[in-house]
C-alpha atoms as a PDB file:
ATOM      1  CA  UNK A   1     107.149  -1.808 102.532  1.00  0.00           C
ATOM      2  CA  UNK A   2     108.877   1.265 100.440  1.00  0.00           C
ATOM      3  CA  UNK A   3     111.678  -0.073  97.991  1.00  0.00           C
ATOM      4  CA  UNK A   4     114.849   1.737  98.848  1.00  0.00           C
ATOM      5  CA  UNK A   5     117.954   2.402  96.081  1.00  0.00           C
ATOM      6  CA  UNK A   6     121.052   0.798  97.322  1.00  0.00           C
ATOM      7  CA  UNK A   7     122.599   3.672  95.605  1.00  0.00           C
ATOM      8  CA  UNK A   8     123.430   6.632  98.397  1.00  0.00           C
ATOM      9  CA  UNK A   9     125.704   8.637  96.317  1.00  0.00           C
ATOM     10  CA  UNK A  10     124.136  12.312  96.503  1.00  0.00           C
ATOM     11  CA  UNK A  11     122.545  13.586  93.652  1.00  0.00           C
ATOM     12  CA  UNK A  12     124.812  15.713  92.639  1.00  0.00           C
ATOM     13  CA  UNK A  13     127.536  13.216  92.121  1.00  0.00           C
ATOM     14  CA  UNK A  14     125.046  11.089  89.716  1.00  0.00           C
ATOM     15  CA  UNK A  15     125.763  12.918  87.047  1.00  0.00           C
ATOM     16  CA  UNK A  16     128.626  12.175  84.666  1.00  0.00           C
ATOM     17  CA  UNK A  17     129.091  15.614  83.259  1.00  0.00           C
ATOM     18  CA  UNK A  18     128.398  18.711  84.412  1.00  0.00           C
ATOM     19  CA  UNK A  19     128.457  22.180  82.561  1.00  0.00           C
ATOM     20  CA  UNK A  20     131.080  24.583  82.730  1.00  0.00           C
ATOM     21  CA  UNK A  21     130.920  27.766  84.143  1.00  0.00           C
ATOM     22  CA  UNK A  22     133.439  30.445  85.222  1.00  0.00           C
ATOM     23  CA  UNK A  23     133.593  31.992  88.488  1.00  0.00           C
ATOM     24  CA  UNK A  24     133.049  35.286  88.050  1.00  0.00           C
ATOM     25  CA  UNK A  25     132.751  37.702  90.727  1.00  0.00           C
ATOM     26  CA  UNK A  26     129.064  38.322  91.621  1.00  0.00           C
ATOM     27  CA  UNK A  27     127.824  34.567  90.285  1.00  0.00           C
ATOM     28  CA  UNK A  28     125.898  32.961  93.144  1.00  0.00           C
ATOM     29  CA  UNK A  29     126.360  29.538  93.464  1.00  0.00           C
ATOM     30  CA  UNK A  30     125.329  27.132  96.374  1.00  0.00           C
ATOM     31  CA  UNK A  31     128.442  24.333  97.594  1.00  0.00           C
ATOM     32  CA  UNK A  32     126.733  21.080  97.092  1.00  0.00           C
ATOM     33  CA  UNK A  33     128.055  19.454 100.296  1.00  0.00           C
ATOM     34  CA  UNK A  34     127.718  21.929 102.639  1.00  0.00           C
ATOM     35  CA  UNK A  35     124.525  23.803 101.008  1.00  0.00           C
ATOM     36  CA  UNK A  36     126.725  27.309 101.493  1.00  0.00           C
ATOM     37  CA  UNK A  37     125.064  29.560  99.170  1.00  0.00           C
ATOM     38  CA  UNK A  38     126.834  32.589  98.477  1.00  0.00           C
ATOM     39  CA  UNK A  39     129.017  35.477  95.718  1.00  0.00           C
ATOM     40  CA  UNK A  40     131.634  34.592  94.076  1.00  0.00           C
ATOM     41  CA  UNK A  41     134.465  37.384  95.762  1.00  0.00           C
ATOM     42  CA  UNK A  42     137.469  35.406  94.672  1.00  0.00           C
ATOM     43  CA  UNK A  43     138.542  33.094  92.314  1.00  0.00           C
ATOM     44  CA  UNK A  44     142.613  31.848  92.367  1.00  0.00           C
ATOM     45  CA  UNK A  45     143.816  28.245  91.151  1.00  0.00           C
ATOM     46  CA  UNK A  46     142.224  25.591  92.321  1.00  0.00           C
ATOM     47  CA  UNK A  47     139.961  27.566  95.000  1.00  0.00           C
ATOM     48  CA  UNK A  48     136.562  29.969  95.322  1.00  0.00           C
ATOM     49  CA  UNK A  49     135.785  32.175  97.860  1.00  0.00           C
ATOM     50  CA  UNK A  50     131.941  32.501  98.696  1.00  0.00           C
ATOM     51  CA  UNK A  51     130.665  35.311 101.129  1.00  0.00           C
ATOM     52  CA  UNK A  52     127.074  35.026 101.924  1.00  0.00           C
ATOM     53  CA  UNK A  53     124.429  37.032 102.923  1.00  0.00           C
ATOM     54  CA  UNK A  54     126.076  37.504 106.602  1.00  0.00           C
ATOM     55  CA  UNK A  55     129.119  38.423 104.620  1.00  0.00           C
ATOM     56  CA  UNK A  56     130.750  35.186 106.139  1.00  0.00           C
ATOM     57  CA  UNK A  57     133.153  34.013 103.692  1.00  0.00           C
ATOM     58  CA  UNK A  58     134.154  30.386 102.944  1.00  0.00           C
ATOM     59  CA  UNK A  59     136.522  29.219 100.818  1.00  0.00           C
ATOM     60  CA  UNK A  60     135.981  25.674  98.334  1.00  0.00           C
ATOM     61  CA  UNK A  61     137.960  24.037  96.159  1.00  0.00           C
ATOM     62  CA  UNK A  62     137.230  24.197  92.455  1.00  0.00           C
ATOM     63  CA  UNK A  63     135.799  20.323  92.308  1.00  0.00           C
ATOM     64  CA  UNK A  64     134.148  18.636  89.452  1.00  0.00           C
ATOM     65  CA  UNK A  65     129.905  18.887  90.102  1.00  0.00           C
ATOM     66  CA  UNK A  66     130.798  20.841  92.902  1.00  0.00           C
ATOM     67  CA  UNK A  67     127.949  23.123  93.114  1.00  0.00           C
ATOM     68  CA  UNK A  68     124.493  24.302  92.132  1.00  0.00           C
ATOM     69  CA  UNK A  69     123.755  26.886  89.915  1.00  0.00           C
ATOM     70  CA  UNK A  70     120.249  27.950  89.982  1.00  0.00           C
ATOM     71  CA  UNK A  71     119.369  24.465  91.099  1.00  0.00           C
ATOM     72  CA  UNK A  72     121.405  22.528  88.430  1.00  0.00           C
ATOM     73  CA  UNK A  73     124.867  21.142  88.786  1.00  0.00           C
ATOM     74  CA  UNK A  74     127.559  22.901  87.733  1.00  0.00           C
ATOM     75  CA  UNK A  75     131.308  22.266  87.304  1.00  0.00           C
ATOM     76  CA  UNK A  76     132.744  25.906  88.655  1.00  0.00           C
ATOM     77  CA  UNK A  77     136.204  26.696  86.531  1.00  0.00           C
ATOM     78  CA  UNK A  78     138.664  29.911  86.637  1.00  0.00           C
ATOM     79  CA  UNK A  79     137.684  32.757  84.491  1.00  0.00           C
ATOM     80  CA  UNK A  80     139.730  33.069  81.676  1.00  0.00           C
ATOM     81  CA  UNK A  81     142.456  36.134  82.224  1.00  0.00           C
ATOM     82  CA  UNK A  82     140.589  39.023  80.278  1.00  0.00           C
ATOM     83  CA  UNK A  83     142.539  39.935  76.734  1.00  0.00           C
ATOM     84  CA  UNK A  84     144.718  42.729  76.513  1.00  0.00           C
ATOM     85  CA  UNK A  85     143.374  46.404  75.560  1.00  0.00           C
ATOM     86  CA  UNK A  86     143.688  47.295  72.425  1.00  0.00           C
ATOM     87  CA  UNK A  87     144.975  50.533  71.773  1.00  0.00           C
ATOM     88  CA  UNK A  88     142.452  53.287  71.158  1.00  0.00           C
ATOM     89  CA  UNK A  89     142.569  54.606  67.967  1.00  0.00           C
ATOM     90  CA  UNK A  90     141.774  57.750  66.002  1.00  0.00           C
ATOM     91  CA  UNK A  91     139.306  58.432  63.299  1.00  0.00           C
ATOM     92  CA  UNK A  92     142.121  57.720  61.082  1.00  0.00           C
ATOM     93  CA  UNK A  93     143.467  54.320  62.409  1.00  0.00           C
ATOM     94  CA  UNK A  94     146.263  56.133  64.471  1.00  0.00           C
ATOM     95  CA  UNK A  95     147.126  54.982  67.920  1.00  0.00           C
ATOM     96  CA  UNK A  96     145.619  57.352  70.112  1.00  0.00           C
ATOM     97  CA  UNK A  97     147.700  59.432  72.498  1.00  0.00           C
ATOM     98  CA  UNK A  98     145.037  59.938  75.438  1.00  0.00           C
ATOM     99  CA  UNK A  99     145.842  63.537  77.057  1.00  0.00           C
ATOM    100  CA  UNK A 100     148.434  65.042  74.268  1.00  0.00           C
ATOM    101  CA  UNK A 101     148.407  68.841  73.881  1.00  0.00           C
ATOM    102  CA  UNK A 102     148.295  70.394  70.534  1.00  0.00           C
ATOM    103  CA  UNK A 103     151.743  71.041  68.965  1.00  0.00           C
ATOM    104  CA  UNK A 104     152.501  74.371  68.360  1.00  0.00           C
ATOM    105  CA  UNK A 105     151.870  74.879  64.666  1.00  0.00           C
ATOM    106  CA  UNK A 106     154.265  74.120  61.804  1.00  0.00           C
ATOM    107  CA  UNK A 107     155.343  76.626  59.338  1.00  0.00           C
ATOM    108  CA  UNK A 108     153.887  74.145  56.753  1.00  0.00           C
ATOM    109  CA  UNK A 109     150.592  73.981  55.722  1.00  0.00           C
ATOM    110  CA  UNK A 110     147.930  71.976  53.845  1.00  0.00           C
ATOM    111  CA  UNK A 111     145.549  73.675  51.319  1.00  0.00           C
ATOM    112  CA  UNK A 112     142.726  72.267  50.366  1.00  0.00           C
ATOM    113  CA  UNK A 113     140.244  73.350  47.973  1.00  0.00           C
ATOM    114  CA  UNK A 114     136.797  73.941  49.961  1.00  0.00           C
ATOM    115  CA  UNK A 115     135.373  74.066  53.168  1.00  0.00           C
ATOM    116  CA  UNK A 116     134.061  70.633  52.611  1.00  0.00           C
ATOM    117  CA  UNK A 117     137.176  69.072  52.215  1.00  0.00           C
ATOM    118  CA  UNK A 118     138.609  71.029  54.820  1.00  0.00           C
ATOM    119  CA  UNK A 119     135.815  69.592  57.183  1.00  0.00           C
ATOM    120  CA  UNK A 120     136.545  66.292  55.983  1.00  0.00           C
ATOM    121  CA  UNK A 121     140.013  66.375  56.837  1.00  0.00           C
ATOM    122  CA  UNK A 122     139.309  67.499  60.239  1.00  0.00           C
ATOM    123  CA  UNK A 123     136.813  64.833  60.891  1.00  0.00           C
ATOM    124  CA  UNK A 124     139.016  61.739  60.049  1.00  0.00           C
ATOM    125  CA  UNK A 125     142.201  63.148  60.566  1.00  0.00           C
ATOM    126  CA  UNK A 126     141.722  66.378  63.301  1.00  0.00           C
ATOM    127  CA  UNK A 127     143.402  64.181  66.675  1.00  0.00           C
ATOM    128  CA  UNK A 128     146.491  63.393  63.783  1.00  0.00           C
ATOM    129  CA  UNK A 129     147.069  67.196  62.919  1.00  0.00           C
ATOM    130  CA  UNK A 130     146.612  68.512  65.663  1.00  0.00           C
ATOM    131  CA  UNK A 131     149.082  66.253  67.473  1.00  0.00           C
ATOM    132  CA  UNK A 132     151.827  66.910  64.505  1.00  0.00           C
ATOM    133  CA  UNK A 133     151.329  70.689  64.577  1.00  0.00           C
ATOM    134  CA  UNK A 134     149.660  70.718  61.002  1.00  0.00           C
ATOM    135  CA  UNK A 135     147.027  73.495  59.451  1.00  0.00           C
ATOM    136  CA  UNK A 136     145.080  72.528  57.173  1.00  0.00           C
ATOM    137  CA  UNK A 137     143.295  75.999  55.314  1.00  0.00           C
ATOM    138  CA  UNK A 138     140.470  75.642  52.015  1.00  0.00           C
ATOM    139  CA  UNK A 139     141.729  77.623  48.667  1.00  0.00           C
ATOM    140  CA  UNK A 140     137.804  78.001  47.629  1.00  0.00           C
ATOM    141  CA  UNK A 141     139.419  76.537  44.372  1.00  0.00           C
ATOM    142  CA  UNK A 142     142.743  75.958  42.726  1.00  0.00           C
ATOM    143  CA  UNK A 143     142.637  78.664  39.654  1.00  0.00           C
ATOM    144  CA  UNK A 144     144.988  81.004  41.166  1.00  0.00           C
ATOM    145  CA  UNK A 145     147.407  78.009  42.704  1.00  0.00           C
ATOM    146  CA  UNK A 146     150.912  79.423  41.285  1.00  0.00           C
ATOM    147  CA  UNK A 147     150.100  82.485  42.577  1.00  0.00           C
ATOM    148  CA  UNK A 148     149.178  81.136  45.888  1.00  0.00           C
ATOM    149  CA  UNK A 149     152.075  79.442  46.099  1.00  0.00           C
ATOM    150  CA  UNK A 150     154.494  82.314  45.177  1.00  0.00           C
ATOM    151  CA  UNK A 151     152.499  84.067  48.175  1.00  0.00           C
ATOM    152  CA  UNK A 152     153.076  81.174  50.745  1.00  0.00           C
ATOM    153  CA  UNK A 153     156.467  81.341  49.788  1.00  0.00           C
ATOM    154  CA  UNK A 154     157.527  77.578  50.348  1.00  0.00           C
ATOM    155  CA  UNK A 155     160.876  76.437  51.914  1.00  0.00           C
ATOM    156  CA  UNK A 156     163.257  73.657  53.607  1.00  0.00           C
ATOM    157  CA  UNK A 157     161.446  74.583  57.034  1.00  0.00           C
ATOM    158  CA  UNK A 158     157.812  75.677  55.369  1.00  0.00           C
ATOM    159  CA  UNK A 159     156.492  73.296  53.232  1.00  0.00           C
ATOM    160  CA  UNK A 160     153.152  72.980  51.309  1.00  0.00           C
ATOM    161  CA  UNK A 161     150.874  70.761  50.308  1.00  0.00           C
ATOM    162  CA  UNK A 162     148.168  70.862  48.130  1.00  0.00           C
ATOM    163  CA  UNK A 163     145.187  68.557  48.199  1.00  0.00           C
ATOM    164  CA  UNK A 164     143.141  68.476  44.660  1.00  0.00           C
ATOM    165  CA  UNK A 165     139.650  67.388  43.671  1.00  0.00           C
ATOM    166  CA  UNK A 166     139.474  65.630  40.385  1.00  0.00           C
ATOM    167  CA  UNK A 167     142.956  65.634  39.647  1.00  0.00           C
ATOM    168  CA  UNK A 168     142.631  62.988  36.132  1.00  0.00           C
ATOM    169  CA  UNK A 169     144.835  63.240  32.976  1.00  0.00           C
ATOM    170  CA  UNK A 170     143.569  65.781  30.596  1.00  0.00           C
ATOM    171  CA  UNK A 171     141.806  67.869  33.378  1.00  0.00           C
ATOM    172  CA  UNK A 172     141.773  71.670  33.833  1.00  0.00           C
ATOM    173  CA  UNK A 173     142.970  70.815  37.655  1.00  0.00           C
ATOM    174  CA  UNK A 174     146.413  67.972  36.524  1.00  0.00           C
ATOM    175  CA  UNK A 175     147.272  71.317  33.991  1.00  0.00           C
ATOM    176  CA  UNK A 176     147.293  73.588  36.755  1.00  0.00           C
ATOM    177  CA  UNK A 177     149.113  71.203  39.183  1.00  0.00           C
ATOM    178  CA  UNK A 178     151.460  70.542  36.577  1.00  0.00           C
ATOM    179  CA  UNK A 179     152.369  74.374  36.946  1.00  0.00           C
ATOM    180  CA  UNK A 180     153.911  73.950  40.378  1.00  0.00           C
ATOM    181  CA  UNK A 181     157.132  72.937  40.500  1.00  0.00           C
ATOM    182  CA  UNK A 182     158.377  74.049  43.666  1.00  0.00           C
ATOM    183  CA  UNK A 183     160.779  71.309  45.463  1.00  0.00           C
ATOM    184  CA  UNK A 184     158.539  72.159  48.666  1.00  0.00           C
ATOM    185  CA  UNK A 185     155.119  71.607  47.445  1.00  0.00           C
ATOM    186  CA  UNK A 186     153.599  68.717  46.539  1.00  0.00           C
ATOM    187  CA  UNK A 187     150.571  68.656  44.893  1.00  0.00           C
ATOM    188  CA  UNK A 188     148.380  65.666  44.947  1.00  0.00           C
ATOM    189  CA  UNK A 189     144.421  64.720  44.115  1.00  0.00           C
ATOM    190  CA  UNK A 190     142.026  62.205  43.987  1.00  0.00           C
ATOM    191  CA  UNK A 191     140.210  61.050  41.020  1.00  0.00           C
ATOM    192  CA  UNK A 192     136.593  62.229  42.427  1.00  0.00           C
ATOM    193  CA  UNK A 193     134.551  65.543  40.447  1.00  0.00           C
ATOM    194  CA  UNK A 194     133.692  66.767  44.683  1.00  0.00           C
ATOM    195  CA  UNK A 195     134.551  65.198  47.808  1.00  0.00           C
ATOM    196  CA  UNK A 196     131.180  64.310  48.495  1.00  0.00           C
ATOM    197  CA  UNK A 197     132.290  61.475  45.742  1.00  0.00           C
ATOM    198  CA  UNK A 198     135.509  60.269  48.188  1.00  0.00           C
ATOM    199  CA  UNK A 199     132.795  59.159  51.064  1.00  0.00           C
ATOM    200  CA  UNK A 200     131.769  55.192  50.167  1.00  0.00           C
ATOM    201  CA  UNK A 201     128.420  55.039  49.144  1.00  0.00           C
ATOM    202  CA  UNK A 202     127.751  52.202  51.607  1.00  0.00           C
ATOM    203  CA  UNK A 203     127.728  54.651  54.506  1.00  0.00           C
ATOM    204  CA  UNK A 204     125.346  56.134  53.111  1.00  0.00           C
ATOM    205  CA  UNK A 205     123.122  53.783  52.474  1.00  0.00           C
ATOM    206  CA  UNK A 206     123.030  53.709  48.740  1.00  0.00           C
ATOM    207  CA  UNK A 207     124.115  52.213  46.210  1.00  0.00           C
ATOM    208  CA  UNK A 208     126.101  54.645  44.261  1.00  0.00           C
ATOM    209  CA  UNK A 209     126.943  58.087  43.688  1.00  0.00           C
ATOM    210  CA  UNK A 210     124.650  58.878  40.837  1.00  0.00           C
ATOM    211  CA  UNK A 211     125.904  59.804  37.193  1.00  0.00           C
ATOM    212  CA  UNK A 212     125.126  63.800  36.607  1.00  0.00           C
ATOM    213  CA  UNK A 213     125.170  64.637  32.895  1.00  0.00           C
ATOM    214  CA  UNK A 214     127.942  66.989  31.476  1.00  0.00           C
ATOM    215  CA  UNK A 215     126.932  70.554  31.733  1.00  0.00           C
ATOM    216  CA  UNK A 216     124.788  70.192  34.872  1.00  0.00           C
ATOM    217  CA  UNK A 217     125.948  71.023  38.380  1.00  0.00           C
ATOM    218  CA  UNK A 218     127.184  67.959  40.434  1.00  0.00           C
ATOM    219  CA  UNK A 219     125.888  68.638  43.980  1.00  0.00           C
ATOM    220  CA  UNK A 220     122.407  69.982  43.022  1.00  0.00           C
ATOM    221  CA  UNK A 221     122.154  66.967  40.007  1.00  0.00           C
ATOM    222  CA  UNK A 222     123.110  64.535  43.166  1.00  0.00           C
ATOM    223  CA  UNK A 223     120.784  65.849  45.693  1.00  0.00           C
ATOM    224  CA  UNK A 224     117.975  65.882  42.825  1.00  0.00           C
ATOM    225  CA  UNK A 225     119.083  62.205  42.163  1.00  0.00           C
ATOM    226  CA  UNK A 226     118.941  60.504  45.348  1.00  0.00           C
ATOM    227  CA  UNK A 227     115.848  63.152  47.215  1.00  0.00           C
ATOM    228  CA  UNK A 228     117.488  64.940  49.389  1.00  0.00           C
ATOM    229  CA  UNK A 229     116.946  68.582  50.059  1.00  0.00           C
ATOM    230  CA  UNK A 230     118.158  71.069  47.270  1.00  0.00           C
ATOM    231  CA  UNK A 231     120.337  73.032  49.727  1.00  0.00           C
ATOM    232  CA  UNK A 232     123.784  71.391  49.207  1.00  0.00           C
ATOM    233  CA  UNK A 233     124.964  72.626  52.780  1.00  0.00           C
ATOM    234  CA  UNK A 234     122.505  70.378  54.762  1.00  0.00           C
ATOM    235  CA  UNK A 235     123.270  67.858  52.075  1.00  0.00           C
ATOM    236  CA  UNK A 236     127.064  68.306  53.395  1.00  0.00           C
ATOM    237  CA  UNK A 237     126.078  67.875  56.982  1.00  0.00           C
ATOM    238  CA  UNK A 238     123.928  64.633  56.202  1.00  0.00           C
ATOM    239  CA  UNK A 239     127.052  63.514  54.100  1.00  0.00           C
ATOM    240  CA  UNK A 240     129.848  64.403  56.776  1.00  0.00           C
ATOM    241  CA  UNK A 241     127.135  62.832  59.910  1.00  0.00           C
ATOM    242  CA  UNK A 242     127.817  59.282  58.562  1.00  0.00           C
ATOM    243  CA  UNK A 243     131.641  59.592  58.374  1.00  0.00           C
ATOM    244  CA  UNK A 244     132.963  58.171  61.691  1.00  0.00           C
ATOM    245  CA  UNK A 245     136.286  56.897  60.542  1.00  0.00           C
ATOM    246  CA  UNK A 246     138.577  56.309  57.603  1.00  0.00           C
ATOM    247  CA  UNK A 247     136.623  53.459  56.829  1.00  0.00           C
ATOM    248  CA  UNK A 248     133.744  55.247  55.649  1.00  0.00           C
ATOM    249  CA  UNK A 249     136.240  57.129  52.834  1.00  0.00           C
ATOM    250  CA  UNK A 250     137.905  55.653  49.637  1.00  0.00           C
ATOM    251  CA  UNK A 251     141.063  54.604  49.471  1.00  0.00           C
ATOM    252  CA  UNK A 252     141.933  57.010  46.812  1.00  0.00           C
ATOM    253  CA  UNK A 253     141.723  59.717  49.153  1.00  0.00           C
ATOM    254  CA  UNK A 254     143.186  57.811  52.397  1.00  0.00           C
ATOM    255  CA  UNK A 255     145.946  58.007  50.500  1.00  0.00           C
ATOM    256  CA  UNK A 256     146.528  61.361  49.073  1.00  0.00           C
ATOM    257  CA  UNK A 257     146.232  62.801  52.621  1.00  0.00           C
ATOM    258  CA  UNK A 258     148.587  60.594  54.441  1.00  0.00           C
ATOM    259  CA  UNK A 259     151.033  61.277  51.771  1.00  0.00           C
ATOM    260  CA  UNK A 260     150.466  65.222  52.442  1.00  0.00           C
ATOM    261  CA  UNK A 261     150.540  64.699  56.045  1.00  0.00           C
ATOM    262  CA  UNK A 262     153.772  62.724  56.051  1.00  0.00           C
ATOM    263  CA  UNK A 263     155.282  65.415  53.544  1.00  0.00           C
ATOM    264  CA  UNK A 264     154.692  68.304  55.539  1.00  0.00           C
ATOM    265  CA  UNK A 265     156.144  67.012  58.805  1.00  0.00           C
ATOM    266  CA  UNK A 266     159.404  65.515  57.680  1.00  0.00           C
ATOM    267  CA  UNK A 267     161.956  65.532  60.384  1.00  0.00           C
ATOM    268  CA  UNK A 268     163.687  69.026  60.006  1.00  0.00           C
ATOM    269  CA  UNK A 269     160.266  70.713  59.264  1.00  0.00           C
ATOM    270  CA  UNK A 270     160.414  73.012  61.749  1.00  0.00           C
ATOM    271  CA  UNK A 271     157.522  74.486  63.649  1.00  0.00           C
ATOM    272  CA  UNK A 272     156.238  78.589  63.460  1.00  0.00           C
ATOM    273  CA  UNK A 273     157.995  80.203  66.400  1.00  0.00           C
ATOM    274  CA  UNK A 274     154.709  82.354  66.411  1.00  0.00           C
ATOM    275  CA  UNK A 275     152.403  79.145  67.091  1.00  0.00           C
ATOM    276  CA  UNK A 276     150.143  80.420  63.823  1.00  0.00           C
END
């Protein structure tokens, strides 16, 4: 005669433990007593809601080993309550303000002294500027700065600020900075020869920025260095492709610009009635 177990208990209550898994919407699960297999629609506290493939619905309560899961046992729990957004965030690290129109532009400006740094700028700190009404404009070099300021013709309501490659002690560039003294200009610099120099060399996959001897020219004695082609503009654009944020840039120029930025649009800065 066949041996029966004197043990009835189903299966599916056997087991001590059973896995965890949360009841997301979509999950198909089948209710051990009943054999209901359907979607997850609804999960609240202490109930599911199944709808099948008649779209009949049941509702079960949330019970230890209290359904099947691809054929295994499974403990069916609340899904955690999703985190919070986090705030978008620009390029720069600034809270993003989805749908904000350009400011009309400020009298004040930002100079900068080539078109590279000027695309820089833009790139890691456009959504900023153009928020706060700020132009930023490249010199094509600093020789003529006093002049250039006397021409802007800086004031309370118009101020100017002046963004400086290599500015180091002893340099042609800290004697000519020296030479503005305007109250409303400010004059600032990072310690790099070119800009190319302010974007970490881990974004771009190298090591370092190479050493150029004295007397050669930076850009072509860099592009020589590390192979790339002799043409310093598509050298730029390979440069400026791997900056996505202000993490990609050095400190030493984070700095300078959020300085500049924050000068320029002190409160009582006022902006160009002629939106130029």
């Amino acid at each position: 005669m066949r041996s029966y177990s004197p043990d009835l208990t189903p299966p599916w209550k056997r087991s001590a433990t059973a896995p965890e898994v949360p009841a997301e919407p979509d999950l198909v699960v089948e209710e051990v007593a009943t054999g209901f297999c359907g979607a997850v629609i609804r999960c609240e506290a202490g109930t599911v809601t199944l709808e099948d493939r008649f779209g009949r619905h049941r509702v079960f309560p949330l019970e230890p080993r209290g359904f099947l899961l691809e054929g295994k046992v499974v403990t069916l729990v609340r899904p955690s309550a999703p985190a919070p957004a986090r705030p978008a965030r620009t390029a720069s690290g600034s809270v993003a303000v989805p749908g904000a129109r350009a400011r009309v532009a400020r009298a004040g400006r930002i100079y900068v002294e080539g078109r590279h740094d000027a695309e820089l700028v833009e790139r890691v700190w456009g959504d900023d500027l153009r928020i706060e009404g700020v132009v930023v404009e490249y010199l094509e070099g600093i020789d003529d700065l006093p002049s250039i300021v006397a021409e802007f013709a800086p004031g309370p309501d118009a101020r100017l600020g002046v963004l400086v490659d290599h500015l180091v002690a002893g340099s042609k560039e800290s004697r000519i900075a020296a030479s503005v003294t305007d109250p409303h200009v400010l004059v600032v610099g990072h310690p790099y020869i070119d800009v190319w120099e302010a974007v970490k060399p881990s974004s771009l996959g190298i090591a370092a920025w190479p050493r150029i001897p004295h007397g050669q020219d930076w850009k072509t004695g860099v592009c020589r260095a590390l192979g790339w082609p002799s043409g310093t503009g598509a050298a730029w654009q390979h440069i400026l492709s791997h900056v996505r944020s202000y993490k990609d840039l050095e400190p030493a120029l984070l700095g300078r610009v959020e300085e500049l930025i924050d000068f320029v649009t002190e409160p009582g800065v006022k902006s160009s009635p002629a939106g130029v």
